[in-house]
Protein backbone atom coordinates (compact mmCIF):
# COMPACT_ATOMS: atom_id res chain seq x y z
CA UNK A 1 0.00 0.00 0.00
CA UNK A 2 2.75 2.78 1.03
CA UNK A 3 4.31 1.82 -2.53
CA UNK A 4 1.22 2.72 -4.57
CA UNK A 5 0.93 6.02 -2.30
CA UNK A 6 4.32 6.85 -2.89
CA UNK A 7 4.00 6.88 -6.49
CA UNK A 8 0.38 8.74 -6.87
CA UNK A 9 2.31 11.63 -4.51
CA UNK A 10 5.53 11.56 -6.78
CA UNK A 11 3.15 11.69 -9.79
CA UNK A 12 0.98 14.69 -8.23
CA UNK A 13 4.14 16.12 -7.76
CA UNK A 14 5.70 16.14 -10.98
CA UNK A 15 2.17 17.54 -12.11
CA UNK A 16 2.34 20.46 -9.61
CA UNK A 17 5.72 21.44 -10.49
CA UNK A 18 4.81 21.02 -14.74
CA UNK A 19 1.76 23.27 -14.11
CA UNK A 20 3.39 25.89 -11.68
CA UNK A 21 6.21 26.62 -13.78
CA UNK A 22 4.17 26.78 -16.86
CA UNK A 23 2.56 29.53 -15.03
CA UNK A 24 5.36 31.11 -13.79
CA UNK A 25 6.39 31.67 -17.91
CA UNK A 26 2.67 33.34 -18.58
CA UNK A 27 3.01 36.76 -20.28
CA UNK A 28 1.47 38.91 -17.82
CA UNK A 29 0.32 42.83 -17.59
CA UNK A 30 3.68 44.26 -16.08
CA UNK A 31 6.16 42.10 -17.35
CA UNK A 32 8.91 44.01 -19.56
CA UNK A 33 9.08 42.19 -22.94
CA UNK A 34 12.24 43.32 -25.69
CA UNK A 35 11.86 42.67 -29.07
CA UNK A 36 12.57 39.42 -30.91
CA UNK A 37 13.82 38.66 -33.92
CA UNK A 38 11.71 36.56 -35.92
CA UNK A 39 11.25 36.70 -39.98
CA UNK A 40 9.14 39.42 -42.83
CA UNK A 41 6.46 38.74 -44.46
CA UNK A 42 8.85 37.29 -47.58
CA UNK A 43 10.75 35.08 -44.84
CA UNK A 44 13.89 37.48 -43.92
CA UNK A 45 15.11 38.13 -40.71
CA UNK A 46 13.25 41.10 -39.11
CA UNK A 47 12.64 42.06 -35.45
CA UNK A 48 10.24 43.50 -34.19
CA UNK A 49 9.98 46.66 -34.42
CA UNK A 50 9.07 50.05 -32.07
CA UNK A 51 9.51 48.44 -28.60
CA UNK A 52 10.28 51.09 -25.86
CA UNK A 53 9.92 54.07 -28.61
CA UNK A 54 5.91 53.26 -29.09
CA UNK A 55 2.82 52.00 -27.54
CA UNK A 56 2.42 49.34 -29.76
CA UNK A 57 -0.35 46.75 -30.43
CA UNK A 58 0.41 42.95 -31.62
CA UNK A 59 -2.24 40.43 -32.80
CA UNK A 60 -0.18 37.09 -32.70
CA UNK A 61 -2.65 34.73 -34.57
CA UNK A 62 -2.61 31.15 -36.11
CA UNK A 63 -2.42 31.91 -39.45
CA UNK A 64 -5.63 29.18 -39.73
CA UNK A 65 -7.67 31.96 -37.05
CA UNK A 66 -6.20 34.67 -38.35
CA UNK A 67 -9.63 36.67 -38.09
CA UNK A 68 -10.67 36.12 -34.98
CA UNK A 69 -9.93 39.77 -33.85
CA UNK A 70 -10.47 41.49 -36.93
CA UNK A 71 -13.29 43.17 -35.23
CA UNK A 72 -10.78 44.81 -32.44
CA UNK A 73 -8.32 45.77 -35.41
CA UNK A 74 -10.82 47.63 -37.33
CA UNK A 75 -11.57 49.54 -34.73
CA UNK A 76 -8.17 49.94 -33.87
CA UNK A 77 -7.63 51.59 -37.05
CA UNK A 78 -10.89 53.85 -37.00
CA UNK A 79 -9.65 55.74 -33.86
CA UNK A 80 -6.52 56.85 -36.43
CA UNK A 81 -3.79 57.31 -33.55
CA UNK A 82 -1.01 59.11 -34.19
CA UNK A 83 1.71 57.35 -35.68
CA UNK A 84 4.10 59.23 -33.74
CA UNK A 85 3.10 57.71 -30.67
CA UNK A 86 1.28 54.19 -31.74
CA UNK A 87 1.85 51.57 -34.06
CA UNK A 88 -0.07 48.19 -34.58
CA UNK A 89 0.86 45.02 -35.84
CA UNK A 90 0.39 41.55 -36.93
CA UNK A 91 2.63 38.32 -36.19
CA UNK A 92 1.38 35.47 -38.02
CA UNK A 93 2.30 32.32 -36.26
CA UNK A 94 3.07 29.53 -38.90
CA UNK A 95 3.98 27.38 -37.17
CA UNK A 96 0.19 25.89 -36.07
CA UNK A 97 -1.05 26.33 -39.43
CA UNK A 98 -2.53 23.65 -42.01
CA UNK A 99 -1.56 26.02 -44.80
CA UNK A 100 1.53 25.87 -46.56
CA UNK A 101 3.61 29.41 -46.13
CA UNK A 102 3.28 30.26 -49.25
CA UNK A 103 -0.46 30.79 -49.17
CA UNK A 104 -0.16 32.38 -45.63
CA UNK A 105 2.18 35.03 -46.75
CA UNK A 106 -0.02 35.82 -49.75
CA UNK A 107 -2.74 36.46 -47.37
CA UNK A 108 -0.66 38.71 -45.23
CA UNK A 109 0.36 40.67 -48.05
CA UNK A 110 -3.62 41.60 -48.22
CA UNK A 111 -3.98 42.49 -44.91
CA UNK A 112 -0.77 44.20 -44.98
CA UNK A 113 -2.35 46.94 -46.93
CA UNK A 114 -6.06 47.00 -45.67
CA UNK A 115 -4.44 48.08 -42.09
CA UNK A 116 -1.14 49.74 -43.65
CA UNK A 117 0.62 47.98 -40.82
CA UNK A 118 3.77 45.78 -40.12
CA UNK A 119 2.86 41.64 -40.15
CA UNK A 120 5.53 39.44 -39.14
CA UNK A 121 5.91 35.52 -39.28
CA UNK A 122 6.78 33.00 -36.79
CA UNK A 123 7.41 29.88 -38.29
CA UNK A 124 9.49 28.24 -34.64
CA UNK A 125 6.89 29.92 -32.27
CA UNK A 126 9.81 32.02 -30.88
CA UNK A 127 7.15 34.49 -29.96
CA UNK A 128 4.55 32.03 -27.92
CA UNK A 129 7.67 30.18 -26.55
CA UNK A 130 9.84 33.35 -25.20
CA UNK A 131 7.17 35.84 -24.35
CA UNK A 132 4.98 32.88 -22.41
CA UNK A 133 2.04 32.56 -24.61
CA UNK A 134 1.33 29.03 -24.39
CA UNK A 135 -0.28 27.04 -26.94
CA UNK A 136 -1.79 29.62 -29.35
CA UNK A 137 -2.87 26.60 -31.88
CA UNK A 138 -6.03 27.95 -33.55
CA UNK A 139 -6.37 31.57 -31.77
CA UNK A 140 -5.10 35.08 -31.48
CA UNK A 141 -3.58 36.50 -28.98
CA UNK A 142 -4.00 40.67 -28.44
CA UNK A 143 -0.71 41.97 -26.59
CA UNK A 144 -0.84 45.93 -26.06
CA UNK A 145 2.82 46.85 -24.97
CA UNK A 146 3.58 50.52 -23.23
CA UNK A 147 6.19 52.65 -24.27
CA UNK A 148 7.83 52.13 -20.84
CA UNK A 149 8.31 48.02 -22.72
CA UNK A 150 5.72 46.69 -20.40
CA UNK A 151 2.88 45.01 -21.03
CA UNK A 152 -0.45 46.83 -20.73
CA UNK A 153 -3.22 44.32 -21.85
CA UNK A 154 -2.55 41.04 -22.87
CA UNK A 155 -5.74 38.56 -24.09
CA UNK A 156 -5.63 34.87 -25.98
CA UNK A 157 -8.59 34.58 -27.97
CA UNK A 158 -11.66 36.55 -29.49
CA UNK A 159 -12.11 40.38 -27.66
CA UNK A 160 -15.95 42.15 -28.64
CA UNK A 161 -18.33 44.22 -27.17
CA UNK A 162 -17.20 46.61 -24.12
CA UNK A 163 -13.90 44.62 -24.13
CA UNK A 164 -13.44 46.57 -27.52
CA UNK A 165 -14.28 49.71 -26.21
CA UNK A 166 -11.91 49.77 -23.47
CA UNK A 167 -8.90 48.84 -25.14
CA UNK A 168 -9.28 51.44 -27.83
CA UNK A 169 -9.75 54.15 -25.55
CA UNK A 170 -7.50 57.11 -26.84
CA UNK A 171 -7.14 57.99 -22.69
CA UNK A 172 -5.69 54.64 -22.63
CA UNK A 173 -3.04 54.94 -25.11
CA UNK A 174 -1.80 58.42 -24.32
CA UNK A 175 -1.81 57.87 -20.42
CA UNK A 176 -1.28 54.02 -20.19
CA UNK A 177 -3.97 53.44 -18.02
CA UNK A 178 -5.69 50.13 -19.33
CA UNK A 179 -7.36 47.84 -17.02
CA UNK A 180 -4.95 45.14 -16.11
CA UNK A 181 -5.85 41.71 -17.84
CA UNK A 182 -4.37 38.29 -18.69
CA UNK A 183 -3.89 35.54 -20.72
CA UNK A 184 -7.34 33.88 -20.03
């Protein structure tokens, strides 16, 4: 008997420890992040760019969900901050994605100018694995990042409604004051 209880507490051990320091990785509002260098949208070395000059937005998506926070974007763009202060972005993780690359950069190249923004790739999920972001197979993830390099707001999966209206509240982005939220 104290053999079989000696290996369910090593087991629910092991699983305490894999779970705590998977948290203990989580992007989080507060955290500094620096910028990484992944790849373009034609596959060259890039990093990324305006980190501690800019607030800056990032939608890190699965190139297969890549709309799920189109809705947030749009109305990103709509409020027209100035470029002096704010830029927004797109990182297209390739890495989860049916598609071949080829396709996926195509598409980028579209959205590239509808929002007249940057769009990166990730085809090693450099992003997800250094920042903390955990398995982002088949979402988005919305990371707002402060001038001051810290994160501000940081969501995984579809934002609407009031959620919206928060986040692209010009207050927000001149003063920094979002609501703290994370990775739910």
């Amino acid at each position: 008997m104290f053999m079989k209880e000696s290996k369910v507490l090593a087991f629910s051990t092991a699983l305490l420890v894999l779970f705590a320091g998977a948290a203990l990785y989580a992007l989080s509002v507060g955290q500094e992040v620096s910028s990484l260098q992944i790849t373009d949208a034609n596959g060259k070395p890039a990093a990324i760019p305006f980190i501690g000059s800019k607030v800056v937005s990032i939608f890190y998506n699965d190139a297969d969900a890549a709309d799920i926070n189109d809705q947030l974007a749009d109305a990103i763009k709509a409020k027209k901050f100035p470029e002096a202060k704010y830029k927004g972005m797109g990182i297209a993780n390739l890495a989860d994605s049916k598609a071949p690359n080829f396709v996926i950069r195509k598409v980028i190249q579209g959205k590239i100018k509808k929002y007249n923004t940057t769009i990166l790739t990730d085809s090693e999920r450099k992003v997800a694995k250094l920042w903390g972001l955990g398995d982002c197979n088949n979402t988005s993830v919305f990371i707002l990042i402060g001038v001051d390099k810290k994160v501000k707001y940081v969501k995984k999966g579809a934002i609407r409604g009031e959620e919206i209206t928060t986040i692209i509240n010009p207050v927000s982005y001149t003063h920094l004051t979002l609501p703290t939220k994370r990775i739910v």
